[in-house]
C-alpha atoms as a PDB file:
ATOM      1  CA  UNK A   1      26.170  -6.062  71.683  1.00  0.00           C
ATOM      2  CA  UNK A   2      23.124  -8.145  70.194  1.00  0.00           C
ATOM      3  CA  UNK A   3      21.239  -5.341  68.522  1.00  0.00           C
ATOM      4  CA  UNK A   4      23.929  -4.608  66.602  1.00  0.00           C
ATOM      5  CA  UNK A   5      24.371  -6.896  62.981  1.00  0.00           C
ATOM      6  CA  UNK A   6      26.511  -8.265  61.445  1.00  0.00           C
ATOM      7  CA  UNK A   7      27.585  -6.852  58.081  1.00  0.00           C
ATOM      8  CA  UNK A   8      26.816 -10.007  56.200  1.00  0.00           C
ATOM      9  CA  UNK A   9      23.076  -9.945  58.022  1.00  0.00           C
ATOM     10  CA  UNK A  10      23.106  -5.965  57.097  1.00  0.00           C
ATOM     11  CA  UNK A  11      23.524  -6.764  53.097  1.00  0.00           C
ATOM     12  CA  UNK A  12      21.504  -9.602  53.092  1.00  0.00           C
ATOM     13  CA  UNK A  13      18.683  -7.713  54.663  1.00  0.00           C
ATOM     14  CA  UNK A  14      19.306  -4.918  51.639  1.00  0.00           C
ATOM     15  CA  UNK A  15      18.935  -7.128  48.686  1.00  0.00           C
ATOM     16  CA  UNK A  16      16.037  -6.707  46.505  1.00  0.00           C
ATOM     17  CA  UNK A  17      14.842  -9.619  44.456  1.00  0.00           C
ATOM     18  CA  UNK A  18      16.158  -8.865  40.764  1.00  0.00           C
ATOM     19  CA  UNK A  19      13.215  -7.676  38.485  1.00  0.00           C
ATOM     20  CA  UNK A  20      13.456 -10.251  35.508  1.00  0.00           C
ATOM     21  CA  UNK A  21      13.051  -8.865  31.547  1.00  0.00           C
ATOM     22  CA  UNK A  22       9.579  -8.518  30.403  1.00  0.00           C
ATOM     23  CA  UNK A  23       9.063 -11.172  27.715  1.00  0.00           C
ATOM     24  CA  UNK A  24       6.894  -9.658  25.282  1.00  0.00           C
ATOM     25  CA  UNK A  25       3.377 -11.581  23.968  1.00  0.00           C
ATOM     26  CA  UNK A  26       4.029 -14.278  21.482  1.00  0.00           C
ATOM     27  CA  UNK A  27       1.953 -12.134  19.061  1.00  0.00           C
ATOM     28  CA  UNK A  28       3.472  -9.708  19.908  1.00  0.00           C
ATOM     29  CA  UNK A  29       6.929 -10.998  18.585  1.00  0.00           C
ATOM     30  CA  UNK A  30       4.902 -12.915  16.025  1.00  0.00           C
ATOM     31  CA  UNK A  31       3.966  -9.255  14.634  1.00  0.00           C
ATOM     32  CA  UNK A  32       7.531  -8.151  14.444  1.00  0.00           C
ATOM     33  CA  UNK A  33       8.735 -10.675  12.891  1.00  0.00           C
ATOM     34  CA  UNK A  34       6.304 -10.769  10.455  1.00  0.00           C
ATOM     35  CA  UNK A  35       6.480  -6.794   9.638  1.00  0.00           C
ATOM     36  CA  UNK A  36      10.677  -7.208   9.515  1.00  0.00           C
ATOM     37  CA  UNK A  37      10.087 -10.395   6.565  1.00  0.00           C
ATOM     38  CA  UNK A  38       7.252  -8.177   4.954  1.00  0.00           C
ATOM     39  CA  UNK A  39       9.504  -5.024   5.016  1.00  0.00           C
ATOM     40  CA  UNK A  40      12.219  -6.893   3.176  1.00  0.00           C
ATOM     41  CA  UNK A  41      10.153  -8.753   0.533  1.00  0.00           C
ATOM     42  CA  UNK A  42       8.344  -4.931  -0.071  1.00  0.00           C
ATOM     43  CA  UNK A  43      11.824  -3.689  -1.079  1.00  0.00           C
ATOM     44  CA  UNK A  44      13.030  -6.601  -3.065  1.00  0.00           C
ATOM     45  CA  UNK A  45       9.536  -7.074  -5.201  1.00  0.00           C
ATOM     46  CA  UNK A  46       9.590  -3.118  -5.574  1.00  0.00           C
ATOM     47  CA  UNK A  47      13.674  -3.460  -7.086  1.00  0.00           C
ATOM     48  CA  UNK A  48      13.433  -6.924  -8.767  1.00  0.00           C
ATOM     49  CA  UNK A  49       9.683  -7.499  -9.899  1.00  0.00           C
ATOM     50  CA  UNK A  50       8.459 -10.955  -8.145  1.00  0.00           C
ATOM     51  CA  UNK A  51       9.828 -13.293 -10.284  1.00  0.00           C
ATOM     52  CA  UNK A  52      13.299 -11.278  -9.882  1.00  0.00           C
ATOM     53  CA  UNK A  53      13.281 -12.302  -6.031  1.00  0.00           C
ATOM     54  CA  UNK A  54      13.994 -15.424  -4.242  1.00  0.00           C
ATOM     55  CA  UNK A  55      12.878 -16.866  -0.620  1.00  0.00           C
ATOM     56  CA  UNK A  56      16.738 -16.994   0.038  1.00  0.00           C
ATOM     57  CA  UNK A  57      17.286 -13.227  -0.997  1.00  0.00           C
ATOM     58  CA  UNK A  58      13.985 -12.468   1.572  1.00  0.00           C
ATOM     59  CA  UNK A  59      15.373 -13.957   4.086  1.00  0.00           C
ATOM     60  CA  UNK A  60      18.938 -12.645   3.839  1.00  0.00           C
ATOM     61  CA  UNK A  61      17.604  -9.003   3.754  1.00  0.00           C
ATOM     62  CA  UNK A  62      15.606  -9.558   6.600  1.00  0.00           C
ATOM     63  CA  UNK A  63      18.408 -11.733   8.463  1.00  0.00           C
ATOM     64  CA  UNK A  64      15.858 -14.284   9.295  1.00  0.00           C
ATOM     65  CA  UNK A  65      15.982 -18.416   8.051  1.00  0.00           C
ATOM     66  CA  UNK A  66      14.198 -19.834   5.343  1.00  0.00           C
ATOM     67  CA  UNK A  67      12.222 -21.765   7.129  1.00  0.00           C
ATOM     68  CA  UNK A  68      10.493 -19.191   9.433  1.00  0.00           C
ATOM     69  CA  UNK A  69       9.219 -17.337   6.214  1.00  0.00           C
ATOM     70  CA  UNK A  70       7.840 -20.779   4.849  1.00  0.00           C
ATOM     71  CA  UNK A  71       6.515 -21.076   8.684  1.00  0.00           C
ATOM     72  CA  UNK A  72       4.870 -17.741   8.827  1.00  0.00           C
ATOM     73  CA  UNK A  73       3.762 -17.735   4.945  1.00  0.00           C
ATOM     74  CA  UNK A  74       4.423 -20.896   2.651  1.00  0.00           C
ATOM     75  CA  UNK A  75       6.033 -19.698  -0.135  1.00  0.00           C
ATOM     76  CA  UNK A  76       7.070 -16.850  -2.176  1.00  0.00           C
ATOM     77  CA  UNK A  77       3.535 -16.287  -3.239  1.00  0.00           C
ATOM     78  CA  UNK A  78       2.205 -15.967   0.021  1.00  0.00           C
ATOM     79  CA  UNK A  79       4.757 -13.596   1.091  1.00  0.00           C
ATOM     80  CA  UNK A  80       3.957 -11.757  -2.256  1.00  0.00           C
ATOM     81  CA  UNK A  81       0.073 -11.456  -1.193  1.00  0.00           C
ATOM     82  CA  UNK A  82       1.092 -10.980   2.008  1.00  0.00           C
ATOM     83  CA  UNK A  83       3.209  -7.370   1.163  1.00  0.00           C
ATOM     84  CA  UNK A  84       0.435  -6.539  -0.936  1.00  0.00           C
ATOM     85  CA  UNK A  85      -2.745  -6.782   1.098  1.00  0.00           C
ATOM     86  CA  UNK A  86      -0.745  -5.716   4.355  1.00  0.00           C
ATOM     87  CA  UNK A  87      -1.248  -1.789   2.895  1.00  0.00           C
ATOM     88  CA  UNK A  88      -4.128  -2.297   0.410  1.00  0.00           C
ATOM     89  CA  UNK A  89      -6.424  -2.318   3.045  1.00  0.00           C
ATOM     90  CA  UNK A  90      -4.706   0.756   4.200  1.00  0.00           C
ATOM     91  CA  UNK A  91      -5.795   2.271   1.230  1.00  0.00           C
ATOM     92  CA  UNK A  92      -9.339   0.826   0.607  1.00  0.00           C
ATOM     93  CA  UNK A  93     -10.403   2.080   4.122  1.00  0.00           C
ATOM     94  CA  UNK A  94      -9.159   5.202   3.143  1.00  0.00           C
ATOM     95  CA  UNK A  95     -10.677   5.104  -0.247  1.00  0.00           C
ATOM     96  CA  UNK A  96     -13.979   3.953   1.375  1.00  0.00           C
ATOM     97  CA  UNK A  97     -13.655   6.942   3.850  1.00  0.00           C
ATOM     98  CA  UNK A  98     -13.312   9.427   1.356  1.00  0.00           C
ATOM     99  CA  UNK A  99     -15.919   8.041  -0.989  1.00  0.00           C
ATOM    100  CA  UNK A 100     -18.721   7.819   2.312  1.00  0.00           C
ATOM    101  CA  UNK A 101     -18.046  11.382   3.235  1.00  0.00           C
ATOM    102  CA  UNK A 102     -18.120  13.169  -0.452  1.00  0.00           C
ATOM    103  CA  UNK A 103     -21.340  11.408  -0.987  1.00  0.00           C
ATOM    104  CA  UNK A 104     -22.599  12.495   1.803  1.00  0.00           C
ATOM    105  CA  UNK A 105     -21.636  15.938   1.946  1.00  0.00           C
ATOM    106  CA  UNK A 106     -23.122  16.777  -2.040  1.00  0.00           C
ATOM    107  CA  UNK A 107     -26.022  13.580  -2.175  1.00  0.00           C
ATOM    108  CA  UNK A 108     -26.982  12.827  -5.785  1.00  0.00           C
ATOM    109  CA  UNK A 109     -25.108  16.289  -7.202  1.00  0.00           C
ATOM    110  CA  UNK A 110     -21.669  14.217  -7.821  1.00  0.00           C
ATOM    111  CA  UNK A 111     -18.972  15.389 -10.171  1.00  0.00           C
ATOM    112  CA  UNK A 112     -16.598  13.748 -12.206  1.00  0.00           C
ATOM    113  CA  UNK A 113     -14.120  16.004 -10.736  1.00  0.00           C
ATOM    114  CA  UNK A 114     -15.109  14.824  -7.380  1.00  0.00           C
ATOM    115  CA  UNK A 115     -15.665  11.111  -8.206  1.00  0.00           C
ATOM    116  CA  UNK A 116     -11.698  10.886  -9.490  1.00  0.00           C
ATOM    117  CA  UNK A 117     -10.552  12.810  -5.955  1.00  0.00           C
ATOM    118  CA  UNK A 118     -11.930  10.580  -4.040  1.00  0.00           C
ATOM    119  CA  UNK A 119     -10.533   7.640  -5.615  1.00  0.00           C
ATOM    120  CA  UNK A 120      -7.289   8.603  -6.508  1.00  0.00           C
ATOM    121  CA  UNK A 121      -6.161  11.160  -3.621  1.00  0.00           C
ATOM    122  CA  UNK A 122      -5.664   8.722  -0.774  1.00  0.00           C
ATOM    123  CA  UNK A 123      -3.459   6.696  -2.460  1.00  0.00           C
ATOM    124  CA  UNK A 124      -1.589   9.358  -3.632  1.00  0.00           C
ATOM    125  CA  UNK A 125      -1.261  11.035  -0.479  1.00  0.00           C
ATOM    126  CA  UNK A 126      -0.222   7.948   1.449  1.00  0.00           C
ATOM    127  CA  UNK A 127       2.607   7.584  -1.172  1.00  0.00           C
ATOM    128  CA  UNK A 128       3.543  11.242  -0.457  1.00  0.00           C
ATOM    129  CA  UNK A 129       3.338  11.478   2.884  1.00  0.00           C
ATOM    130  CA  UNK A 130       4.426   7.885   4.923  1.00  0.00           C
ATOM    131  CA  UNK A 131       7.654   7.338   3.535  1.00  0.00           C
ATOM    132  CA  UNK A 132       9.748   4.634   2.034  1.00  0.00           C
ATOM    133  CA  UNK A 133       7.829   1.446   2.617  1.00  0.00           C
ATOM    134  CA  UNK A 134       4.634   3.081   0.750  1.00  0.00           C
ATOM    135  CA  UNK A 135       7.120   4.145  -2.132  1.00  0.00           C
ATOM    136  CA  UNK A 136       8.048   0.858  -2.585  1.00  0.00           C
ATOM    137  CA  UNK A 137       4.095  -0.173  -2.655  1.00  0.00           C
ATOM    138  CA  UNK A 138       3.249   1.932  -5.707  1.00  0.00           C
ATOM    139  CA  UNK A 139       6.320   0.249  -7.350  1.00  0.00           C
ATOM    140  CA  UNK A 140       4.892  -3.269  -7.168  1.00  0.00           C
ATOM    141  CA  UNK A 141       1.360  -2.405  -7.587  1.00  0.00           C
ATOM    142  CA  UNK A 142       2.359  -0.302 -10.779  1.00  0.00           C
ATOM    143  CA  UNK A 143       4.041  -3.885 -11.652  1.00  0.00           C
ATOM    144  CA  UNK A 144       1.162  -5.833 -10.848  1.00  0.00           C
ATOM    145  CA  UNK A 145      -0.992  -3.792 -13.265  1.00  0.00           C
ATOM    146  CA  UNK A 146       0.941  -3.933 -15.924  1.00  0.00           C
ATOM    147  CA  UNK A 147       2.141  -7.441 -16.621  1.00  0.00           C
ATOM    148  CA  UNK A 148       0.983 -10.696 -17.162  1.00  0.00           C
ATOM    149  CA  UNK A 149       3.091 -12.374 -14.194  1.00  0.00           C
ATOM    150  CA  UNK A 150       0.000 -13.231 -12.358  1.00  0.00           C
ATOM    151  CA  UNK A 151      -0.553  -9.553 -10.506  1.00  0.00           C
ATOM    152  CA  UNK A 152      -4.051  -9.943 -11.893  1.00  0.00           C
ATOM    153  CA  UNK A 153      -4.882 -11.717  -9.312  1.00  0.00           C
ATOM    154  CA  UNK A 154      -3.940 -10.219  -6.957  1.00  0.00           C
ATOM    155  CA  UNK A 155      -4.954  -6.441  -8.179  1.00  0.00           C
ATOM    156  CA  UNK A 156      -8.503  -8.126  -8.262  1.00  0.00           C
ATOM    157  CA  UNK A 157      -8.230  -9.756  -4.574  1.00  0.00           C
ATOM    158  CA  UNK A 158      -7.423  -6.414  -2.841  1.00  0.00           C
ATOM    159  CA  UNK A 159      -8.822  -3.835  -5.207  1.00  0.00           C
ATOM    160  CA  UNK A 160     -12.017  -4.843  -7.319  1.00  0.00           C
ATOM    161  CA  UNK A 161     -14.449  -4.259  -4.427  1.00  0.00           C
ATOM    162  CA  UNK A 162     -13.307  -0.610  -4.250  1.00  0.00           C
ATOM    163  CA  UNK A 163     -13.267  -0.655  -8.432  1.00  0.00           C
ATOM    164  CA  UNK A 164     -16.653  -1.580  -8.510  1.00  0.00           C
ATOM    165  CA  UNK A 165     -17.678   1.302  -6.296  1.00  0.00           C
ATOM    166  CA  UNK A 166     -15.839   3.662  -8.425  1.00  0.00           C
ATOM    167  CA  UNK A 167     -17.556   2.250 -11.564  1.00  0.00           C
ATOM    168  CA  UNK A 168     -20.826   3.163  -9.868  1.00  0.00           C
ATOM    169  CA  UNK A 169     -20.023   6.269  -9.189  1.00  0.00           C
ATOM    170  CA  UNK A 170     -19.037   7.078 -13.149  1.00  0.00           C
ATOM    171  CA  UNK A 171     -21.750   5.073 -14.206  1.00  0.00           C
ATOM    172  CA  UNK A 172     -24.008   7.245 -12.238  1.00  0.00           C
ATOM    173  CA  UNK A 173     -22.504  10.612 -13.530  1.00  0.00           C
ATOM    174  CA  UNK A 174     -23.444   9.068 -17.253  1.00  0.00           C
ATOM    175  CA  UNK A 175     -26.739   6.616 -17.259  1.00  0.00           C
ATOM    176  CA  UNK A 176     -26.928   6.887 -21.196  1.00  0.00           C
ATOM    177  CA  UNK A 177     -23.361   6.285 -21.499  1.00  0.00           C
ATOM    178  CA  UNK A 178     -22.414   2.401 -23.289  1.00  0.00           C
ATOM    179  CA  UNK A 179     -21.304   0.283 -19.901  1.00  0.00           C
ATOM    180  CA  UNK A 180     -18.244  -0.771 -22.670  1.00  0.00           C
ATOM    181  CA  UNK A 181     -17.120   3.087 -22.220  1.00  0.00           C
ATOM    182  CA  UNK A 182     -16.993   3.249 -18.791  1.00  0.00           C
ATOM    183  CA  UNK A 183     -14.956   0.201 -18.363  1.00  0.00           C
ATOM    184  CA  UNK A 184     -12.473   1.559 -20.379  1.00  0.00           C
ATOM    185  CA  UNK A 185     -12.125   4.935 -19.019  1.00  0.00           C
ATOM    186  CA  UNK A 186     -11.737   3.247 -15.738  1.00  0.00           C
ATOM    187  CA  UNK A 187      -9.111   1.330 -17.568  1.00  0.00           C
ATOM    188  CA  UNK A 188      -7.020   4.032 -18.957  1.00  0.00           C
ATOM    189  CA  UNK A 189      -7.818   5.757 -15.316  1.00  0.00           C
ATOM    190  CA  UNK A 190      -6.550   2.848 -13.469  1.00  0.00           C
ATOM    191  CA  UNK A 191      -3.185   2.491 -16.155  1.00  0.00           C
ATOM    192  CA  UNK A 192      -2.620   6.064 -15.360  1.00  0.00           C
ATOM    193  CA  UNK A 193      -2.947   6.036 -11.623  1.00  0.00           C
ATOM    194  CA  UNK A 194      -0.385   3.045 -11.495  1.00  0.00           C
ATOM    195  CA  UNK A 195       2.048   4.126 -14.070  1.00  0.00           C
ATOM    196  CA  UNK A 196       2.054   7.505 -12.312  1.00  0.00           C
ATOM    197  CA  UNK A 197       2.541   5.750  -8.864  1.00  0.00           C
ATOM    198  CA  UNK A 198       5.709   3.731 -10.061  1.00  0.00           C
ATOM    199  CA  UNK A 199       8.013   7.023 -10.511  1.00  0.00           C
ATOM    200  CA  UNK A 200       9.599   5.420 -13.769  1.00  0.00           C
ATOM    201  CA  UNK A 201      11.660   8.602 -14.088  1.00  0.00           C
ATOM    202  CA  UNK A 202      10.378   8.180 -17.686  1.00  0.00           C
ATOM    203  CA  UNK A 203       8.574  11.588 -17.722  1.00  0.00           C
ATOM    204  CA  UNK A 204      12.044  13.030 -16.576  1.00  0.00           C
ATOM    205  CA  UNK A 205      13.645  12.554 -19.399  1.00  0.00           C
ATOM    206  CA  UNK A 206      11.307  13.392 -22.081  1.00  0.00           C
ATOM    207  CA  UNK A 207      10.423  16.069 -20.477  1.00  0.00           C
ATOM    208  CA  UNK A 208      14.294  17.260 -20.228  1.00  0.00           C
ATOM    209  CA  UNK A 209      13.799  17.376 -16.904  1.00  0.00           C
ATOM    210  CA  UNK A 210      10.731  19.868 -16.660  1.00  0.00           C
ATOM    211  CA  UNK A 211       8.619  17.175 -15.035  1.00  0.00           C
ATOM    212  CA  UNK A 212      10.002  14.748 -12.732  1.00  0.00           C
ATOM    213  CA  UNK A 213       8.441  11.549 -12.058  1.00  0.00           C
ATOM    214  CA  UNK A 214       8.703  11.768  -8.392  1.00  0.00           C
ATOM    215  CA  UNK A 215       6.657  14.838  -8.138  1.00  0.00           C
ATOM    216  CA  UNK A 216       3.226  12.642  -7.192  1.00  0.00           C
ATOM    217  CA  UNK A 217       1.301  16.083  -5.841  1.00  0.00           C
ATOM    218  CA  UNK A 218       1.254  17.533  -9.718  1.00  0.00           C
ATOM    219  CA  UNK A 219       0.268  14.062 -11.271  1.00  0.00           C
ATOM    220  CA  UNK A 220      -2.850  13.803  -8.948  1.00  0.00           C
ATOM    221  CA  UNK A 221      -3.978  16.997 -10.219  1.00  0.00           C
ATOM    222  CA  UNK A 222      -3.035  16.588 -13.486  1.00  0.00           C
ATOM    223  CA  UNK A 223      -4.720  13.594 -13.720  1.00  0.00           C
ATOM    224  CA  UNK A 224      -7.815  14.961 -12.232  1.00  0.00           C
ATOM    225  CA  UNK A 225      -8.080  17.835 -15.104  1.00  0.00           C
ATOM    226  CA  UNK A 226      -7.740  15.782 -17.858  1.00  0.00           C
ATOM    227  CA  UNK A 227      -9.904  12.789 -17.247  1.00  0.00           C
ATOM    228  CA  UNK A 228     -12.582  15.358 -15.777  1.00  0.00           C
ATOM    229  CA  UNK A 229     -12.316  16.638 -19.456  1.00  0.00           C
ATOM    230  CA  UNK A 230     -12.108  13.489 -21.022  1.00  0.00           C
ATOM    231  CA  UNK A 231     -15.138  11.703 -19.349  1.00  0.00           C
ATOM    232  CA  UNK A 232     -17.488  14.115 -21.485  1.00  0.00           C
ATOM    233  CA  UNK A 233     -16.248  11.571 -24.308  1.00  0.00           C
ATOM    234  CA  UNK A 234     -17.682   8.922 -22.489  1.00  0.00           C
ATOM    235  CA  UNK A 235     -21.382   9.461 -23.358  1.00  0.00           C
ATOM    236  CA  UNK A 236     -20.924  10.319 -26.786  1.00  0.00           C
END
């Protein structure tokens, strides 16, 4: 009979074309790559200081080739300022947010107690609260303060806008104070908020274990009391 087909004219007439893979955006694989190189380097600076870490070691930890981190970032440097913008401006915005909304929520009646929340918390709480990767940030921006392995530079790239906002702000809360003062209890502010960041385990043992480095929700606030008390040095 004719209206009857064939099997072979049955399956061909049931085949649907085959849906090809999405290939993702260039940037979009771009990004990836980026964050897996970044990710690696974070760890390695945070374990080994920067001078402790080769381009070779990067790229073995984050099973890429050599050459697509000099592609991507030119050398060990730029992946360096790379790691440590990628979640500064994480914090500035955060720092900014905080800093917008206190001031407008008291106006001109600021306190020192206030002031130091708003610059310290964020950080803080980003440490505490978005895992490893932001653990490993404190480590190398605690190293970055402290030596002389060229983290100046970089502490003033991403942070000394934000710095000199929080300098206003103290300056503010003491007009008669000398300007030499308040740079240095921004100094000793700063080497505290770092130090405290880096979870040295230092504090552990002195301590006998009463204290433990890692316990970043009790140095916020204990930083908070005593540089609230010791800013009414400042001034005299």
């Amino acid at each position: 009979m004719t209206d009857i087909l064939s099997p072979s004219s049955t399956s061909r007439s049931n085949l649907k074309p085959t849906k090809r893979p999405r290939r993702r955006p260039q940037s979009e694989r771009r990004e990836e790559t980026t964050n897996t190189i970044l990710d690696a380097a974070e760890k390695l600076f945070a374990l080994h200081g920067r001078d402790g870490v080769t381009l070779k070691a990067i790229a073995t930890a984050a099973s890429v080739d050599t050459a697509l981190i000099h592609y991507y970032f030119g050398d060990k440097d730029g992946v360096f300022r790379a790691v440590f913008a990628r979640r500064a401006g994480e914090v500035n915005a955060a720092r900014i947010a905080a800093m917008d909304a206190y001031e407008a929520r008291v106006g001109e009646a600021t306190t020192i107690e206030g002031v130091l929340d708003v610059f310290l918390r964020p950080i803080y709480e980003m440490v505490i609260e978005k895992g490893e990767g932001w653990v490993y940030f404190a480590a190398i921006v605690g190293h970055a303060n402290a030596s002389h392995f060229g983290g100046k530079d970089v502490m003033a790239e991403n942070f000394d806008p934000i710095v000199q906002r929080f300098i206003g702000m103290l300056k503010a809360l003491a007009p008669d104070a000398p300007p030499e003062r308040i740079y240095w209890f921004f100094d000793l502010v700063s080497s505290s908020l770092t130090h405290g960041l880096a979870q040295t385990g230092r504090i552990d043992d002195v301590s006998g274990g009463l204290c433990k480095s890692s316990d970043l929700a009790s140095v916020l606030e204990t930083m908070i009391a005593v540089f609230s008390v010791g800013f009414g040095s400042v001034s005299r």
